[in-house]
PDB file of N, CA and C in Angstrom:
ATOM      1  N   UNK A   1      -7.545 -10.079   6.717  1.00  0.00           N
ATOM      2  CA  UNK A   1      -7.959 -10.079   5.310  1.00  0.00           C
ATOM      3  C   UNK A   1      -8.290  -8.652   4.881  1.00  0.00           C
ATOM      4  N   UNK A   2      -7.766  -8.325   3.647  1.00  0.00           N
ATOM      5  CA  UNK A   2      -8.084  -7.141   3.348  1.00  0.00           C
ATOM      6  C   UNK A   2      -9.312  -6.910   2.750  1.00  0.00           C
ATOM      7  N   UNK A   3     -10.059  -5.422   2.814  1.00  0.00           N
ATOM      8  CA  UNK A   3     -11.596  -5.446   1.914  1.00  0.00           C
ATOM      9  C   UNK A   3     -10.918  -5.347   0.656  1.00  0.00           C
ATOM     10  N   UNK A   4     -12.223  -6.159  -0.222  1.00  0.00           N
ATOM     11  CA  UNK A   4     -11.958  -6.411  -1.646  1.00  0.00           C
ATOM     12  C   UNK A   4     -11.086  -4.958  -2.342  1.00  0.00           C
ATOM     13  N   UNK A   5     -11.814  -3.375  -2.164  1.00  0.00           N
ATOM     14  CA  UNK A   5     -11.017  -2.361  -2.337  1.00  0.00           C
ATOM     15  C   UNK A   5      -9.721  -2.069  -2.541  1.00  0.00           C
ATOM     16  N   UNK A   6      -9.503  -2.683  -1.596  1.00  0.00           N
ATOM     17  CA  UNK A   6      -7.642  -2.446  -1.082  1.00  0.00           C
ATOM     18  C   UNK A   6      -7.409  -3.678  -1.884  1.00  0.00           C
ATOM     19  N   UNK A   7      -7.749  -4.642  -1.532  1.00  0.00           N
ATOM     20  CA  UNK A   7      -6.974  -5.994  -2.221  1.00  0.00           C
ATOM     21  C   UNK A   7      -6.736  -5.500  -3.393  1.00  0.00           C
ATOM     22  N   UNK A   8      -8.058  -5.246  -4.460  1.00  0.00           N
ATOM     23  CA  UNK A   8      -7.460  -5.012  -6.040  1.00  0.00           C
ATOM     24  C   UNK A   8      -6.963  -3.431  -6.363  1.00  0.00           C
ATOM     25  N   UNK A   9      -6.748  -2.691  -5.151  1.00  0.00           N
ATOM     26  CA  UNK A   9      -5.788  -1.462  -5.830  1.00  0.00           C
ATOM     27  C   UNK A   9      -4.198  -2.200  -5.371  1.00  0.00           C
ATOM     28  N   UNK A  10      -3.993  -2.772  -4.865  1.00  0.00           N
ATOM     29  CA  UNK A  10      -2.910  -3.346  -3.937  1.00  0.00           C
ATOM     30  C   UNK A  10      -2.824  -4.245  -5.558  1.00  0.00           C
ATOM     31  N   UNK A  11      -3.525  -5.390  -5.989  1.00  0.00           N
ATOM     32  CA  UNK A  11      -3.153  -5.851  -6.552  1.00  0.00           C
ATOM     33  C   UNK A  11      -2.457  -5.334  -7.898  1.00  0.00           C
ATOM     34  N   UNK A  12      -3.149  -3.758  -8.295  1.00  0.00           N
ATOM     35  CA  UNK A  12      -2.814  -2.956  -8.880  1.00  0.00           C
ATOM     36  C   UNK A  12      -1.402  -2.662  -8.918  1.00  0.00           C
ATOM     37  N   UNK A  13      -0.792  -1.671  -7.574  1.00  0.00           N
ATOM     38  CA  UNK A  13       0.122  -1.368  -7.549  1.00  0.00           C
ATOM     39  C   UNK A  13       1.144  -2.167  -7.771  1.00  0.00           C
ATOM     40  N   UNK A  14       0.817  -3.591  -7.644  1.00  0.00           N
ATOM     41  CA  UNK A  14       1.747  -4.752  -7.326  1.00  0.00           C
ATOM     42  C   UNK A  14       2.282  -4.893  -8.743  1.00  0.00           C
ATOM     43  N   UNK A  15       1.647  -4.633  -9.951  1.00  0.00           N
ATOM     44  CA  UNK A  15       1.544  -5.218 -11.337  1.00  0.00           C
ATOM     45  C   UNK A  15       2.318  -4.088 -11.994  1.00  0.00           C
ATOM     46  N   UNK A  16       2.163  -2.607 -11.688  1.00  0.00           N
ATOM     47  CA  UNK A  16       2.380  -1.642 -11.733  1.00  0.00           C
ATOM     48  C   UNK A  16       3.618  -1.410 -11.726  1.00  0.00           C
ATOM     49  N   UNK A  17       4.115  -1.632 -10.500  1.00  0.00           N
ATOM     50  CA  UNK A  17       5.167  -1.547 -10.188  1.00  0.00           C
ATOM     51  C   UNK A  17       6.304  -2.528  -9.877  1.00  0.00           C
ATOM     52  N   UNK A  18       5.836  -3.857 -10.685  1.00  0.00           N
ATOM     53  CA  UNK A  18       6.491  -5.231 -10.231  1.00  0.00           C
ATOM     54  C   UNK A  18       7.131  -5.381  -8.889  1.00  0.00           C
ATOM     55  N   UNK A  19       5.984  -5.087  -7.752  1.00  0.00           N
ATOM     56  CA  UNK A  19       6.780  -5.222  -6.580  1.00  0.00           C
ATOM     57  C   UNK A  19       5.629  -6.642  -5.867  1.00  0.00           C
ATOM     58  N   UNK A  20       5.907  -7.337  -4.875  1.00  0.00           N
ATOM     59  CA  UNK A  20       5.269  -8.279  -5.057  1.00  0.00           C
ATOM     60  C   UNK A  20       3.868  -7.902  -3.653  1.00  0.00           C
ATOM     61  N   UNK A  21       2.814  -7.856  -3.693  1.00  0.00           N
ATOM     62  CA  UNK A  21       1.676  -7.830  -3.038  1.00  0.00           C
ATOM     63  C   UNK A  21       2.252  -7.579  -1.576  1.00  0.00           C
ATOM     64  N   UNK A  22       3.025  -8.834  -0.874  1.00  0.00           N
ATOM     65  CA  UNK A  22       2.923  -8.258   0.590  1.00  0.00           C
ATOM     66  C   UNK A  22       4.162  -7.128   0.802  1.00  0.00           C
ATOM     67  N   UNK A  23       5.010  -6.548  -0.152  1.00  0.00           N
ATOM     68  CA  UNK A  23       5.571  -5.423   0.259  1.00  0.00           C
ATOM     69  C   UNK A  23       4.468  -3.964  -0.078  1.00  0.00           C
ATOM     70  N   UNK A  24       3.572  -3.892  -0.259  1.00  0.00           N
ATOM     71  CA  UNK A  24       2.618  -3.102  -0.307  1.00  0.00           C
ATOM     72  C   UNK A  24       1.980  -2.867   1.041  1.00  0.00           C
ATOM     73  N   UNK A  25       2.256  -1.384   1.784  1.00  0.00           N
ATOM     74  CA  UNK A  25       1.512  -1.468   3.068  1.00  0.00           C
ATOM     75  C   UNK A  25       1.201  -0.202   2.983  1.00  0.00           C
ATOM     76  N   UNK A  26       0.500   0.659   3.721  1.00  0.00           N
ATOM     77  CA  UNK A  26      -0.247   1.715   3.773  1.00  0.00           C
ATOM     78  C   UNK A  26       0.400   3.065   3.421  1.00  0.00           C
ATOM     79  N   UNK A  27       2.053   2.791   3.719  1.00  0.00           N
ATOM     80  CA  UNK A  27       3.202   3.808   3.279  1.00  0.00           C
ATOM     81  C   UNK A  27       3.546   3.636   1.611  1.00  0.00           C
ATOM     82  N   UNK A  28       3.262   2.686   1.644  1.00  0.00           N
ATOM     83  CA  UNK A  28       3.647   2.756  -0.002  1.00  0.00           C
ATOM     84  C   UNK A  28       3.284   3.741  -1.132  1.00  0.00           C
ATOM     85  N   UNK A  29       4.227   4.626  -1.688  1.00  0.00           N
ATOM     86  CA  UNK A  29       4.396   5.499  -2.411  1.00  0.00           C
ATOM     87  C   UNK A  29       5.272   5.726  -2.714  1.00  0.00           C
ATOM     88  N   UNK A  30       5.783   7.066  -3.766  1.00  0.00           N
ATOM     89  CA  UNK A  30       6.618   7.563  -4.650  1.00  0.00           C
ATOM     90  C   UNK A  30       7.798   7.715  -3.168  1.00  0.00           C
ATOM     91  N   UNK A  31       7.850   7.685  -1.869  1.00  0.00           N
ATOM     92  CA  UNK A  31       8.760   8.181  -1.105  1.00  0.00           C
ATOM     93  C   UNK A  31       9.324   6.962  -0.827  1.00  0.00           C
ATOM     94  N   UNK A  32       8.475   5.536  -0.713  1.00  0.00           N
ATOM     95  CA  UNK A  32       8.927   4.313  -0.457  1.00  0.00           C
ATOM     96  C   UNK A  32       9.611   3.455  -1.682  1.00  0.00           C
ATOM     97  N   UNK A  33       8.976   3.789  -2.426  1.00  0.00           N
ATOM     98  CA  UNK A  33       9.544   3.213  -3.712  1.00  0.00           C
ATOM     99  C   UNK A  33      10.186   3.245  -5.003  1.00  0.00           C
ATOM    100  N   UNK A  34      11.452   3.061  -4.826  1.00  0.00           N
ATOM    101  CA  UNK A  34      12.486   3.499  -5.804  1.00  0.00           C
ATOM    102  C   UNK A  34      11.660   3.747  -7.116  1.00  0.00           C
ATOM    103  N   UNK A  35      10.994   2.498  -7.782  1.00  0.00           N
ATOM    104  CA  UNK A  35      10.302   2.363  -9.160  1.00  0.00           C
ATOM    105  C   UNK A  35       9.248   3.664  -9.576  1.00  0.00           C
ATOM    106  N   UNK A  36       9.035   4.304  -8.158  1.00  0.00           N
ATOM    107  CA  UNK A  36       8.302   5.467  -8.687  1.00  0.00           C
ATOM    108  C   UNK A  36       8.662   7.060  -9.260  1.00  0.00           C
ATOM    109  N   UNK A  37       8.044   7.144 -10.763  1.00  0.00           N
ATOM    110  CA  UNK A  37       8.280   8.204 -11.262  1.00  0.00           C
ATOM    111  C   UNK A  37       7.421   8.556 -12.075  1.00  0.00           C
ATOM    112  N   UNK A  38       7.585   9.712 -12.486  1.00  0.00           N
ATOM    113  CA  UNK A  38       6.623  10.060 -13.252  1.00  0.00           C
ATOM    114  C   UNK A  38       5.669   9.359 -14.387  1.00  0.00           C
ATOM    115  N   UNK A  39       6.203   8.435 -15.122  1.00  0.00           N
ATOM    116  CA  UNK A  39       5.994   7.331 -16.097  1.00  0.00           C
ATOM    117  C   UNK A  39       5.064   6.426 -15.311  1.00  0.00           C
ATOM    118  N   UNK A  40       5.528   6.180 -14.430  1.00  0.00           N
ATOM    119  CA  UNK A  40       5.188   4.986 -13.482  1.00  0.00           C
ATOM    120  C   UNK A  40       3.749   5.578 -13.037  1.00  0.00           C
ATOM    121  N   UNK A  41       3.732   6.976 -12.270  1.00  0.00           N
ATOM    122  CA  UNK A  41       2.602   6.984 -12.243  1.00  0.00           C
ATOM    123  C   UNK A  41       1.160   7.172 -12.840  1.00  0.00           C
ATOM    124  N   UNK A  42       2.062   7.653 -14.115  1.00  0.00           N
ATOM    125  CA  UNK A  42       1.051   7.380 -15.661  1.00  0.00           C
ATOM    126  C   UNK A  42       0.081   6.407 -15.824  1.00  0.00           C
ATOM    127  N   UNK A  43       0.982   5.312 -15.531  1.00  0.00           N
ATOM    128  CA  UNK A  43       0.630   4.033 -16.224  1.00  0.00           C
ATOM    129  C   UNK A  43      -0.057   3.346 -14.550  1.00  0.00           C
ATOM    130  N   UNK A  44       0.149   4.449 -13.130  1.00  0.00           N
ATOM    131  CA  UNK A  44      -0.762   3.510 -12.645  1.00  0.00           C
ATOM    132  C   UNK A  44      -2.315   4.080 -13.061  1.00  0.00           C
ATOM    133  N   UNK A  45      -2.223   5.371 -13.218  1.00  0.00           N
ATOM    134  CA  UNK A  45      -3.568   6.442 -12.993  1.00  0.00           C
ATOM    135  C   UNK A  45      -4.287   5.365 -14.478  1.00  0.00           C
ATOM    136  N   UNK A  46      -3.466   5.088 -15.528  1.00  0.00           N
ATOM    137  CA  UNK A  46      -4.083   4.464 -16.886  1.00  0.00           C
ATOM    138  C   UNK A  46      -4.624   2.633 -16.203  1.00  0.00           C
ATOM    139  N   UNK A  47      -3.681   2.225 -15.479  1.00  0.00           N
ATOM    140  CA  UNK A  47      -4.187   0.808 -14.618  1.00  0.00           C
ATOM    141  C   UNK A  47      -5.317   0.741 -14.164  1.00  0.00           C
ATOM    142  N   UNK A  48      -5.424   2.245 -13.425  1.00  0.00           N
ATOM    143  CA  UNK A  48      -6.412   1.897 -12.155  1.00  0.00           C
ATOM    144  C   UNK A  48      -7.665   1.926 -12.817  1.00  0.00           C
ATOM    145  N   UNK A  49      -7.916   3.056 -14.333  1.00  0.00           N
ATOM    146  CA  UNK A  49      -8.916   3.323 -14.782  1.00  0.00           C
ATOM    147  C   UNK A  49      -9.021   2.186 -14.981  1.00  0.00           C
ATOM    148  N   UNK A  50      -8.296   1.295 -16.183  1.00  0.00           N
ATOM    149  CA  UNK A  50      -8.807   0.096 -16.740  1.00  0.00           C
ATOM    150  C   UNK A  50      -9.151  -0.962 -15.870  1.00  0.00           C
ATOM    151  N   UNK A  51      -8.772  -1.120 -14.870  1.00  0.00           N
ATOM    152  CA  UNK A  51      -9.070  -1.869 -13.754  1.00  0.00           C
ATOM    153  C   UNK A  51     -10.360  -1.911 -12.948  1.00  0.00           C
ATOM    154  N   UNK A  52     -10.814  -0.337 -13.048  1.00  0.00           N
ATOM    155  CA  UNK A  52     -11.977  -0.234 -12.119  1.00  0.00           C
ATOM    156  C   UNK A  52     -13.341   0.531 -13.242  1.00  0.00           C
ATOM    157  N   UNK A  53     -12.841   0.600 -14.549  1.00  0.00           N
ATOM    158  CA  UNK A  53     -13.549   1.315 -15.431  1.00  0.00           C
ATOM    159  C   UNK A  53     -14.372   2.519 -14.934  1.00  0.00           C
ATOM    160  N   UNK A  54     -13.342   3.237 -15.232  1.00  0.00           N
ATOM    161  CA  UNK A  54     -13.449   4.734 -14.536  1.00  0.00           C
ATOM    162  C   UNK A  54     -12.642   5.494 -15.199  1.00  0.00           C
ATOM    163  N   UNK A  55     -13.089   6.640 -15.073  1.00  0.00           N
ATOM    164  CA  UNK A  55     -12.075   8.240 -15.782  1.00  0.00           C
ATOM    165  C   UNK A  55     -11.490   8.763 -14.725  1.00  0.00           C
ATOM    166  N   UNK A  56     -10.599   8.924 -14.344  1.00  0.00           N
ATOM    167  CA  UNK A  56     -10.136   9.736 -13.289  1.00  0.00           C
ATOM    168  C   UNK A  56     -10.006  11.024 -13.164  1.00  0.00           C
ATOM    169  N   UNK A  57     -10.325  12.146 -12.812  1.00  0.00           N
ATOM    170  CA  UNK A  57     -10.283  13.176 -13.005  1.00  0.00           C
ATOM    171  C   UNK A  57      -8.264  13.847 -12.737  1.00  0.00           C
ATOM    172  N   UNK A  58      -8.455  14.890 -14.228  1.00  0.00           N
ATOM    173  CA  UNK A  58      -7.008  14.722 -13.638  1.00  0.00           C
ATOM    174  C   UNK A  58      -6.343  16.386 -12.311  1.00  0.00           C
ATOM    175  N   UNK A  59      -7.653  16.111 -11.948  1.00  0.00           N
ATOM    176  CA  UNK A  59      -7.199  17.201 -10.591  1.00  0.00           C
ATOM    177  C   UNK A  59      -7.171  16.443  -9.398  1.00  0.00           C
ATOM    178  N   UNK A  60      -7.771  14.749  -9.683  1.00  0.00           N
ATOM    179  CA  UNK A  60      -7.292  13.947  -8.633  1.00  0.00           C
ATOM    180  C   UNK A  60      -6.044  13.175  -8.565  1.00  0.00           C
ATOM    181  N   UNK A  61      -5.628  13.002  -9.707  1.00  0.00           N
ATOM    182  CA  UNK A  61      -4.125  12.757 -10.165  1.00  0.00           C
ATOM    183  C   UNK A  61      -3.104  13.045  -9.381  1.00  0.00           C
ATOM    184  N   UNK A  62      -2.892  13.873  -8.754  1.00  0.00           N
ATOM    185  CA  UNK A  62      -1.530  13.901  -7.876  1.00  0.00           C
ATOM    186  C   UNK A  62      -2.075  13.483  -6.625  1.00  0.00           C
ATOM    187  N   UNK A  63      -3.135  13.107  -5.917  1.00  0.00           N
ATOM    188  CA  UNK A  63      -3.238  12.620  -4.970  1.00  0.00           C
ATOM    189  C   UNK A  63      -3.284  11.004  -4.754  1.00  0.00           C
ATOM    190  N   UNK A  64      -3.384  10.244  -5.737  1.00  0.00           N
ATOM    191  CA  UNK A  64      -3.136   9.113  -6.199  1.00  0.00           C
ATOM    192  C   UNK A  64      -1.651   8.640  -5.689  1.00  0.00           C
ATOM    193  N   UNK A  65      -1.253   8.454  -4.656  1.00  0.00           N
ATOM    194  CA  UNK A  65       0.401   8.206  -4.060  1.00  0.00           C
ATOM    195  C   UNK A  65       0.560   7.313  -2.811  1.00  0.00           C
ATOM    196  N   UNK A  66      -0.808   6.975  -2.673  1.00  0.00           N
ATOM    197  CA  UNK A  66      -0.928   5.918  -0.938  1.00  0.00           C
ATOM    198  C   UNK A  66      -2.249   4.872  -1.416  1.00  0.00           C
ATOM    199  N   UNK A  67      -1.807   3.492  -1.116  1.00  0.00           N
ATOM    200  CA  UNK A  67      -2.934   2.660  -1.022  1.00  0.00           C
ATOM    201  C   UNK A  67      -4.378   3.355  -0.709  1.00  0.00           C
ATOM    202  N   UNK A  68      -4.112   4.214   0.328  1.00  0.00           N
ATOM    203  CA  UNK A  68      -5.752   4.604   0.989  1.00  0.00           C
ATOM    204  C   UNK A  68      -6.043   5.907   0.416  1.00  0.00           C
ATOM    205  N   UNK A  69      -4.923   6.521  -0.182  1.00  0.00           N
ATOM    206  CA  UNK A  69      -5.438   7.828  -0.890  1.00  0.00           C
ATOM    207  C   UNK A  69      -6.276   7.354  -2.171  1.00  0.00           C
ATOM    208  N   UNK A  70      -5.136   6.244  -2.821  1.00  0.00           N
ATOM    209  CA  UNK A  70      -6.476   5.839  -4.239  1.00  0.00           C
ATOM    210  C   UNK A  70      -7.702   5.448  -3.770  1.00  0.00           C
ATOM    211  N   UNK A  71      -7.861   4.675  -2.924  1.00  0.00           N
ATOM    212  CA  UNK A  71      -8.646   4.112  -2.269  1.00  0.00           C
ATOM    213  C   UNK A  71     -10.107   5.605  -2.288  1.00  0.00           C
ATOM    214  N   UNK A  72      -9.232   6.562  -1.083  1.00  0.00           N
ATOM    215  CA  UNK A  72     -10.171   7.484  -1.073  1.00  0.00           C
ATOM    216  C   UNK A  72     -11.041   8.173  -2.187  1.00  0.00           C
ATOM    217  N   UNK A  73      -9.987   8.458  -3.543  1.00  0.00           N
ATOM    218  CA  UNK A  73     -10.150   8.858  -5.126  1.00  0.00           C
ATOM    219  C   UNK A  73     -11.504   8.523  -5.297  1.00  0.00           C
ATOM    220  N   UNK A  74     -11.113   6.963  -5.437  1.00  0.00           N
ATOM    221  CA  UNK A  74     -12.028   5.940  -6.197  1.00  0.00           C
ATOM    222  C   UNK A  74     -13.176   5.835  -5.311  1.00  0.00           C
ATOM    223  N   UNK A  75     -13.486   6.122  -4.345  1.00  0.00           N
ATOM    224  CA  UNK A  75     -14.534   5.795  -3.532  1.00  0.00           C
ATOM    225  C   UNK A  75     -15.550   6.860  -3.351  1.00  0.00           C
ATOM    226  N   UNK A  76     -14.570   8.155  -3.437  1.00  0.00           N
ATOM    227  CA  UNK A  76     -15.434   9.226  -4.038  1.00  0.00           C
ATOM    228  C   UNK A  76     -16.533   9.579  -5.161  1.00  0.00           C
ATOM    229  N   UNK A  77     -15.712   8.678  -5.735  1.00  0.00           N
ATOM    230  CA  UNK A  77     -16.135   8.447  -7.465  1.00  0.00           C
ATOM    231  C   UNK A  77     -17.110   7.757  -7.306  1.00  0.00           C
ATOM    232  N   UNK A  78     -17.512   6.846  -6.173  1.00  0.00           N
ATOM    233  CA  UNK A  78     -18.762   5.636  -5.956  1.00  0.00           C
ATOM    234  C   UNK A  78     -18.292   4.483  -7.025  1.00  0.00           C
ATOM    235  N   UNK A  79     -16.843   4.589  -6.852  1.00  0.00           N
ATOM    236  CA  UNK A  79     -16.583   3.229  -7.842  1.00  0.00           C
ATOM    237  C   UNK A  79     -16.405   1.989  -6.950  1.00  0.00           C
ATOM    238  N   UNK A  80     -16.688   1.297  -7.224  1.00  0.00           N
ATOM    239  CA  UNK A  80     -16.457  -0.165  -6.213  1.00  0.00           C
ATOM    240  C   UNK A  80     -15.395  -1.253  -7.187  1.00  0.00           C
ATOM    241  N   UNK A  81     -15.354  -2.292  -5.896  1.00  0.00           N
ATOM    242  CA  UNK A  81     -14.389  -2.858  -6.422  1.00  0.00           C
ATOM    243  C   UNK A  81     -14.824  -3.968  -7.379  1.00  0.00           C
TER     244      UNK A  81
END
């Protein structure tokens, strides 16, 4: 079972990127996944805020590219899930 964290950035990416939840694994990023581009990652950095009601800083913005990197972002931030 995943921690709640991962579950709803996972559930994130999943919505994001219309790919379905269990193809989401720790590699998942712009290198794994065709659907990713620049647009795409717009609209996840705009997801994740609305999702976790948060501002993201945008010098954390390009590190935003791995389940556990957002993960890391957001946890920095003391945002929970």
């Amino acid at each position: 079972m995943m921690p709640r964290m991962r579950e709803a950035i996972v559930s994130v990416l999943s919505q994001v990127f219309a790919v379905p939840v269990a193809s989401i694994d720790d590699k998942f990023g712009p290198q794994t996944c065709k659907k990713w581009d620049s647009l795409k990652h717009l609209q996840l950095v705009l997801a994740l805020e609305d999702r976790f009601a948060c501002t993201i800083d945008p010098a954390d913005i390009p590190r935003l590219v791995t389940p556990g990197e957002i993960e890391t972002v957001l946890g920095a931030m003391g945002v929970a899930a």
